[in-house]
Protein backbone atom coordinates (compact mmCIF):
# COMPACT_ATOMS: atom_id res chain seq x y z
CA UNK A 1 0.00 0.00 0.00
CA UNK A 2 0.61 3.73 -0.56
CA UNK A 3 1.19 5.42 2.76
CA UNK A 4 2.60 8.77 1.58
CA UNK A 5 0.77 11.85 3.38
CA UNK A 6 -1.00 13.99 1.27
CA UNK A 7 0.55 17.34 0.74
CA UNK A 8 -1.53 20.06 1.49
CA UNK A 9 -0.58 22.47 -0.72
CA UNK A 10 -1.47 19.78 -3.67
CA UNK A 11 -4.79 19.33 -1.40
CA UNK A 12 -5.39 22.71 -1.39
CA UNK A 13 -4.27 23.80 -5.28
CA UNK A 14 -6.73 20.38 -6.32
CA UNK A 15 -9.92 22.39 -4.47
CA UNK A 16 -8.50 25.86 -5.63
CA UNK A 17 -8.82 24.25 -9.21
CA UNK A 18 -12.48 22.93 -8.50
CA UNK A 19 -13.90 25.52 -7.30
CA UNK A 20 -12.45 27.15 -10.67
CA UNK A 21 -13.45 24.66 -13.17
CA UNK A 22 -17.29 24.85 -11.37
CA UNK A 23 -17.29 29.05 -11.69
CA UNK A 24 -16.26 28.60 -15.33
CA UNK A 25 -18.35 25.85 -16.10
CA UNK A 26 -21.33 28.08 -14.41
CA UNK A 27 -20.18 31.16 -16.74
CA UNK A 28 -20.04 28.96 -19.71
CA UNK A 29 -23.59 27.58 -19.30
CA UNK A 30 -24.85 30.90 -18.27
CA UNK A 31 -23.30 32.22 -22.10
CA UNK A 32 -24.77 28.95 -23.97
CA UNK A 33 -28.21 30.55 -22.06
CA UNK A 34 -27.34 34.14 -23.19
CA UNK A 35 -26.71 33.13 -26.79
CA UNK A 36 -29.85 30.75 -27.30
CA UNK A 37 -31.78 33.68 -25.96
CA UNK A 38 -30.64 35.83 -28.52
CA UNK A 39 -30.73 33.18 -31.24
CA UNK A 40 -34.63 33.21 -30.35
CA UNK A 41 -35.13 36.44 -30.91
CA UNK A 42 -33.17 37.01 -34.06
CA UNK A 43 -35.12 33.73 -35.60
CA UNK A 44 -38.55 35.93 -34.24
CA UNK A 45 -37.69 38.87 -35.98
CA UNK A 46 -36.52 37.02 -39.47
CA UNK A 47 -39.48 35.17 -39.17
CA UNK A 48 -41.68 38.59 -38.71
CA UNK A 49 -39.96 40.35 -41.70
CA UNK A 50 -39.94 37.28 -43.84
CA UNK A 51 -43.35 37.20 -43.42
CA UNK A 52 -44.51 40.58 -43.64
CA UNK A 53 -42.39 40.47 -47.47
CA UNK A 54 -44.86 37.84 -48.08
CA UNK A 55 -48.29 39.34 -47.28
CA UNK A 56 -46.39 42.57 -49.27
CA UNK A 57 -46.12 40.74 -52.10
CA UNK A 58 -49.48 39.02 -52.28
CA UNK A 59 -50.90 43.19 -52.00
CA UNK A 60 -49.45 44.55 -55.07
């Protein structure tokens, strides 16, 4: 068996680098959110202009 100690700066770096991984992942997912958001409303407004060229076109 392994009986080293653990070192505690390693212990302490390996939670430091956690805790830094989680606040990115967090950031990342809150972006993905951010960007699907405004992927909705872009796809809204082509949708609104595409169709408003239609019912133009069936006027004239």
């Amino acid at each position: 068996m392994n009986s080293n100690p653990v070192d505690p700066r390693k212990a302490q770096n390996n939670a430091s680098n956690k805790a830094d991984n989680e606040a990115q992942f967090s950031d990342q997912k809150e972006s993905r959110e951010r960007s699907l958001e405004l992927l909705a409303k872009i796809e809204r407004l082509i949708w609104r202009f595409y169709l408003r060229g239609k019912a133009r076109g069936k006027q004239k």
